[in-house]
Protein backbone atom coordinates (compact mmCIF):
# COMPACT_ATOMS: atom_id res chain seq x y z
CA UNK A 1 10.25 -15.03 35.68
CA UNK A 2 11.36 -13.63 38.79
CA UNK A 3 9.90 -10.43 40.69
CA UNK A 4 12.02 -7.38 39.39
CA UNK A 5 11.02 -3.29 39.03
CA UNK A 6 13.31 -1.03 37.28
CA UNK A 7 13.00 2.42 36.37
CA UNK A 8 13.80 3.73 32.54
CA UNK A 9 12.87 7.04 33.80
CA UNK A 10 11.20 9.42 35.33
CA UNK A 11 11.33 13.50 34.85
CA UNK A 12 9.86 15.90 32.75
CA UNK A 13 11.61 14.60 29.67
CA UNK A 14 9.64 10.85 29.94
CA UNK A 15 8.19 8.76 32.60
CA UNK A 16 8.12 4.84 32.18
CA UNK A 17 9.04 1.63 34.71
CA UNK A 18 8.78 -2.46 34.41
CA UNK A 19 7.75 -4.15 36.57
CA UNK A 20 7.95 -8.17 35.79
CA UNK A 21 6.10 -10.40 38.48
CA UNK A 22 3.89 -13.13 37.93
CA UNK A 23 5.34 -14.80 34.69
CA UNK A 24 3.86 -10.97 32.93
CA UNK A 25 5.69 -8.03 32.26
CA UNK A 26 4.44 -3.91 32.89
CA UNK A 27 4.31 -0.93 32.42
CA UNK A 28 4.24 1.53 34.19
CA UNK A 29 3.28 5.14 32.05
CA UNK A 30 5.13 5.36 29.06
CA UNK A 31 6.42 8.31 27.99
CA UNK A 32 9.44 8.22 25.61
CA UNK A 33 9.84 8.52 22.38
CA UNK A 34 10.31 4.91 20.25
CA UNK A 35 14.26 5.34 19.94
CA UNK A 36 14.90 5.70 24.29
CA UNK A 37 12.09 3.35 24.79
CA UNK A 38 13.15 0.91 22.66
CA UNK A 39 16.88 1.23 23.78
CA UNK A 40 15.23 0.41 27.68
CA UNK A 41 13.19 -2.36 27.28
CA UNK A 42 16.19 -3.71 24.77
CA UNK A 43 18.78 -3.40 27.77
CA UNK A 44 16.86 -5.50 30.15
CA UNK A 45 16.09 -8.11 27.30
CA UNK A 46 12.43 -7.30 26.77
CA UNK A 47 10.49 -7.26 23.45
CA UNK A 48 7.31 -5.17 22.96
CA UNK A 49 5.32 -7.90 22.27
CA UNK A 50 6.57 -9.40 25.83
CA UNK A 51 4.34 -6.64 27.33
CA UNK A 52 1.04 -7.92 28.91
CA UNK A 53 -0.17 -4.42 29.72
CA UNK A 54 0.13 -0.54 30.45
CA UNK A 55 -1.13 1.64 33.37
CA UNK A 56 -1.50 5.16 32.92
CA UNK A 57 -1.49 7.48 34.78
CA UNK A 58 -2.49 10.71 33.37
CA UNK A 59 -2.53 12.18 29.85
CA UNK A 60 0.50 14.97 29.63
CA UNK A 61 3.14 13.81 26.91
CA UNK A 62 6.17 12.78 29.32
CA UNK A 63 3.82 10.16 30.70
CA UNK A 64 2.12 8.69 27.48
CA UNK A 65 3.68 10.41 24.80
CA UNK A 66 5.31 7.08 23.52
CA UNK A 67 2.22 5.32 24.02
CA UNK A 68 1.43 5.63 19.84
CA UNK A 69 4.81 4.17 18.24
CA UNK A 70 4.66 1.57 21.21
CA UNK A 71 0.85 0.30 19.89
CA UNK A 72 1.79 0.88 16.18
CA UNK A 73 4.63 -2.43 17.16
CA UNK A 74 2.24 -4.08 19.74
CA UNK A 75 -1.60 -3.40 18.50
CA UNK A 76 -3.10 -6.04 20.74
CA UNK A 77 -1.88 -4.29 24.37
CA UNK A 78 -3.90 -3.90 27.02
CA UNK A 79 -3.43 -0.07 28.35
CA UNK A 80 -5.08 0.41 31.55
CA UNK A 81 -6.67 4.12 32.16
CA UNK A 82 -9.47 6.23 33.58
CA UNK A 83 -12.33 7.02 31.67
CA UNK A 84 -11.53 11.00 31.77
CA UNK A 85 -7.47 9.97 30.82
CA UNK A 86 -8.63 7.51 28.33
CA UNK A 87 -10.79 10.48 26.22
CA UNK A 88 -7.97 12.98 26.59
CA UNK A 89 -5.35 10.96 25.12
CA UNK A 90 -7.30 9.53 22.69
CA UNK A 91 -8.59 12.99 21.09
CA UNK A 92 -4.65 14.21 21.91
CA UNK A 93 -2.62 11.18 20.43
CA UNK A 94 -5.90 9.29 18.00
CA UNK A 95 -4.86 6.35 18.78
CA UNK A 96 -7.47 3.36 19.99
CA UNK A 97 -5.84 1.11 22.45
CA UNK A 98 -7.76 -1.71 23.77
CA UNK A 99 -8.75 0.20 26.61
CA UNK A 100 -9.18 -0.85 30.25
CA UNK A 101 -11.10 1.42 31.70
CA UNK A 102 -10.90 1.56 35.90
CA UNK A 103 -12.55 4.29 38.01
CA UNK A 104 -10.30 6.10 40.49
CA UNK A 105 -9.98 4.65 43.85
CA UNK A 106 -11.86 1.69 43.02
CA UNK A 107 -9.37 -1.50 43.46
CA UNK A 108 -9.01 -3.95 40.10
CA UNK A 109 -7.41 -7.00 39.35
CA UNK A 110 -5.32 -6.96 35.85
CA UNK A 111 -3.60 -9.70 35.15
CA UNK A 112 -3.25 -11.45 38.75
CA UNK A 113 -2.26 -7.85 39.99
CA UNK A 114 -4.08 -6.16 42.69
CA UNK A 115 -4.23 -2.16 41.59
CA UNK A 116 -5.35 0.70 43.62
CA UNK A 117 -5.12 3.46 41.23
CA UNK A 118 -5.80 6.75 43.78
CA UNK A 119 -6.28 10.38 42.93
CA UNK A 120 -3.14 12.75 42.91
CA UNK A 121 -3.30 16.46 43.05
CA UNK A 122 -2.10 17.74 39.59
CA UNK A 123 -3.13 20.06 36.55
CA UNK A 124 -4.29 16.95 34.62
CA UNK A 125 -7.98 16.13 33.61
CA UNK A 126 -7.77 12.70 36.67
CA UNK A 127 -4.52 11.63 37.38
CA UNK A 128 -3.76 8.87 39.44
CA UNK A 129 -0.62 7.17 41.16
CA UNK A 130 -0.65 3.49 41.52
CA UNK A 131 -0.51 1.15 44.48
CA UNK A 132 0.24 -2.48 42.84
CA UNK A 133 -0.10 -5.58 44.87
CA UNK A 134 1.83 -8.14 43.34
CA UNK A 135 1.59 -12.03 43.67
CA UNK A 136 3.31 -14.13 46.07
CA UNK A 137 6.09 -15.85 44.37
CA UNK A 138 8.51 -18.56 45.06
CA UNK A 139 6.68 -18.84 48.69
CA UNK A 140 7.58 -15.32 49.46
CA UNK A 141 4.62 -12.71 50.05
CA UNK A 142 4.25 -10.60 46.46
CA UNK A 143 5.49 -6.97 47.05
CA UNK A 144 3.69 -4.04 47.06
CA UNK A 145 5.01 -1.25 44.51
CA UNK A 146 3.20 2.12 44.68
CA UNK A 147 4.20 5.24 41.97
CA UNK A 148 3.12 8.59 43.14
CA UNK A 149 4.77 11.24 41.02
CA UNK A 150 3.24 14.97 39.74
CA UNK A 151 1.43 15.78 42.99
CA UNK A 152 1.36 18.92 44.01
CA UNK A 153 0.77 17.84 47.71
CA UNK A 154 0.76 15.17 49.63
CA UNK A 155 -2.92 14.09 50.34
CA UNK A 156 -4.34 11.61 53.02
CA UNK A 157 -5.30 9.43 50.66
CA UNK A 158 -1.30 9.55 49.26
CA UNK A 159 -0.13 9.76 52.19
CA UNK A 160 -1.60 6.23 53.51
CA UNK A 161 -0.66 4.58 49.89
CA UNK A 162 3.03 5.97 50.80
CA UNK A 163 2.60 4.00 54.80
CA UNK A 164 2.06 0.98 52.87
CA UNK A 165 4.52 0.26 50.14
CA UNK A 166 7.21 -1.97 50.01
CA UNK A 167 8.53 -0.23 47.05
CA UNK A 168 7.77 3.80 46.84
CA UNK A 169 8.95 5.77 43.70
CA UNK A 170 8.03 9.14 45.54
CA UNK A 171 8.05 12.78 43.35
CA UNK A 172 11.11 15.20 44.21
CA UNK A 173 10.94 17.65 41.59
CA UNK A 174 12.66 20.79 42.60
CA UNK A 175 14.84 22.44 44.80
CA UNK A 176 13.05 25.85 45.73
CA UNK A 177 16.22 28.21 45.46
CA UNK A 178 16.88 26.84 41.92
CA UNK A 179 13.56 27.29 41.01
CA UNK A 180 13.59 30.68 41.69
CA UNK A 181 16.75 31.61 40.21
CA UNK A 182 15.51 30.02 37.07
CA UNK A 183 14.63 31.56 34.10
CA UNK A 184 11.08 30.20 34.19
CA UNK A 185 8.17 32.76 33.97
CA UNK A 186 6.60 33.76 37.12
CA UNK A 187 3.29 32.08 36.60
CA UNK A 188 5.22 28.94 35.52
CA UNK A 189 6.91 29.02 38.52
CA UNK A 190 3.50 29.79 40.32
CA UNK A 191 2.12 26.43 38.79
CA UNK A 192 4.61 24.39 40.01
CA UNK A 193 4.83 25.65 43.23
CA UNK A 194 0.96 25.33 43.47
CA UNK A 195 -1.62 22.45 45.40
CA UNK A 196 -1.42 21.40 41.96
CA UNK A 197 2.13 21.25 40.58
CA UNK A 198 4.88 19.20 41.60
CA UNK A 199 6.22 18.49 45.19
CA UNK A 200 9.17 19.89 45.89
CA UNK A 201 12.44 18.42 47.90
CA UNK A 202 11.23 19.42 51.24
CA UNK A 203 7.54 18.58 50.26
CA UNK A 204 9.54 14.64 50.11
CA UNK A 205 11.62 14.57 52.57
CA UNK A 206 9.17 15.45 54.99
CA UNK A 207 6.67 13.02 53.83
CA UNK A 208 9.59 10.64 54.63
CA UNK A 209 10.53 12.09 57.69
CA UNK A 210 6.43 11.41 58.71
CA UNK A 211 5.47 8.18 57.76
CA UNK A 212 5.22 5.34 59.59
CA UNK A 213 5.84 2.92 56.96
CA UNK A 214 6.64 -1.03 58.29
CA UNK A 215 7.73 -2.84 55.16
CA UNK A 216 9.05 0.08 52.97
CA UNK A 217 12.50 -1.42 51.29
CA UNK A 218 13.15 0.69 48.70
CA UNK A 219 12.47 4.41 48.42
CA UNK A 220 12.69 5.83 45.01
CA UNK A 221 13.21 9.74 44.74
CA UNK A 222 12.17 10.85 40.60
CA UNK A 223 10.56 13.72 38.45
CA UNK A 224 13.47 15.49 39.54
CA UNK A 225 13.31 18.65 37.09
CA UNK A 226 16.80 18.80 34.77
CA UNK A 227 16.34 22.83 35.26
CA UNK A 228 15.82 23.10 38.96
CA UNK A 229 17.59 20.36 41.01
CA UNK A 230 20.14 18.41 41.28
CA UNK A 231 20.42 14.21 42.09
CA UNK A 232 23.27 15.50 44.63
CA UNK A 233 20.65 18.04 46.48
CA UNK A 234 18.25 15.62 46.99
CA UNK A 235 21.07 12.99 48.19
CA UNK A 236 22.01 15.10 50.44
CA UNK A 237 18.23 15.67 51.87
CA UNK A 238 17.93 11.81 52.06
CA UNK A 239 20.87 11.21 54.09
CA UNK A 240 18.74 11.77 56.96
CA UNK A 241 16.32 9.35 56.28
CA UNK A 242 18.88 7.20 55.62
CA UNK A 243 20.03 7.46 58.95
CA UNK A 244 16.56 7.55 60.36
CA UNK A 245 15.51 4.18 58.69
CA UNK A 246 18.85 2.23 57.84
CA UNK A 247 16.78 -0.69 56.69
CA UNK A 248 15.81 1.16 53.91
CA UNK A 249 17.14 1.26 50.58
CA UNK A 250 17.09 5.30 49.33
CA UNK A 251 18.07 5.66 45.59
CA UNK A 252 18.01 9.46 43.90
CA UNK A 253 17.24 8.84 39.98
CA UNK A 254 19.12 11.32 38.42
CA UNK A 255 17.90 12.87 35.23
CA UNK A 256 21.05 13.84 33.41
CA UNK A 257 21.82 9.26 33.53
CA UNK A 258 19.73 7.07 31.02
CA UNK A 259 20.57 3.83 32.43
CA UNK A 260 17.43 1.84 33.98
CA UNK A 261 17.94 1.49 37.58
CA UNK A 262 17.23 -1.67 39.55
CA UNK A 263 14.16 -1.25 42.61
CA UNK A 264 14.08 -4.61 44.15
């Protein structure tokens, strides 16, 4: 089995990627409901009981809320979690995985991966993004595939995770005028806005603009919110990374599509 990472989604509607390396298959959050998650894993020819194992990364419903009908088909999966994720889902969902518990910002191996789970900034009881070393395959060095959505800022400790991916699926979850011409109450609006929330477009981009980031191929821009933003804003907001770095691969995953795209 060949190296591949591809994104079934990622907004406020459902979070999950694979990511295949190693002869195993991942996940990556899961966070759709059996029928869409199903219909992923189907189109890229994977069967639940294909899965080796499931990293988490914090307990709100659009990142494990599929979690339940995926165990009820695949009992026996390993789903990887903090202790303080692990007790919130559990008393939220009742359901037992065979959990894996890790403690944040301690490194682990799972499964001949190399996983640097790291604390985000968000209204969660611990959330975490991931930094995932994979093995070295087919005499080429293993890639190094880091997720770091629902952040409210961008922290040092994010910030040097960012510097050294080779494939980033970075937060962009709103454009600021549409948020506040949306019909959202104030103090949601305050929440997202806060060091807590979401980052916004301009949060991204300049995170992008700053980094100094050697072996970064592929730059994934998600969590974009189906209210407030647009795939075209944030396009447009990239093209100047794109010209900035023109070795790197920028791809906007928009929303409104359903189709799993390709990060490789």
């Amino acid at each position: 089995m060949a190296f591949s990472f591809h994104v079934l989604g990622t907004s406020s509607s459902g979070n999950c990627s694979v990511l295949r390396t190693g002869g195993r298959t991942f996940l990556i959050d899961v966070g759709f409901a059996w029928p869409r998650l199903s219909a992923g894993l189907a189109a890229l020819g994977i069967e639940p009981r294909q899965i080796d194992a499931v990293f988490v990364t914090h307990e709100h419903g659009d990142h494990c809320g599929g979690l339940p009908a995926l165990l009820g088909r695949h009992p026996g999966l390993k789903v990887f979690a903090n202790r303080e994720t692990a007790r919130r889902i559990g008393a939220l969902q009742r359901v037992a995985p065979i959990w894996q518990l890790f403690d944040t910002g301690a490194a682990f191996e799972a499964l001949g991966l190399a996983v640097t789970p790291f604390s985000i900034p968000h209204d969660a009881a611990d959330p975490v993004g991931f930094a995932i070393q994979c093995p070295s395959e087919g005499g080429s060095p293993g890639r190094k595939v880091t997720w770091m959505t629902d952040l409210g800022h961008v922290t040092p400790g994010a910030r040097a995770q960012a510097e050294a991916a080779d494939i980033l699926v970075l937060e962009s979850n709103y454009d600021d005028e549409m948020l506040d011409l949306s019909r959202r109450p104030a103090h949601l609006k305050q929440r997202i806005r806060g060091n807590h929330g979401h980052l916004s477009n301009l949060a991204a981009l300049d995170l992008l603009r700053s980094i100094r980031a050697e072996g970064l191929g592929h730059v994934c821009l998600g969590h974009l919110s189906k209210e407030c933003n647009r795939a075209v804003i944030v396009d447009g907001l990239m093209a100047e990374v794109r010209a900035a770095r023109p070795a790197v691969r920028v791809t906007v995953f928009d929303p409104l599509e359903e189709r799993p795209a390709e990060l490789t």
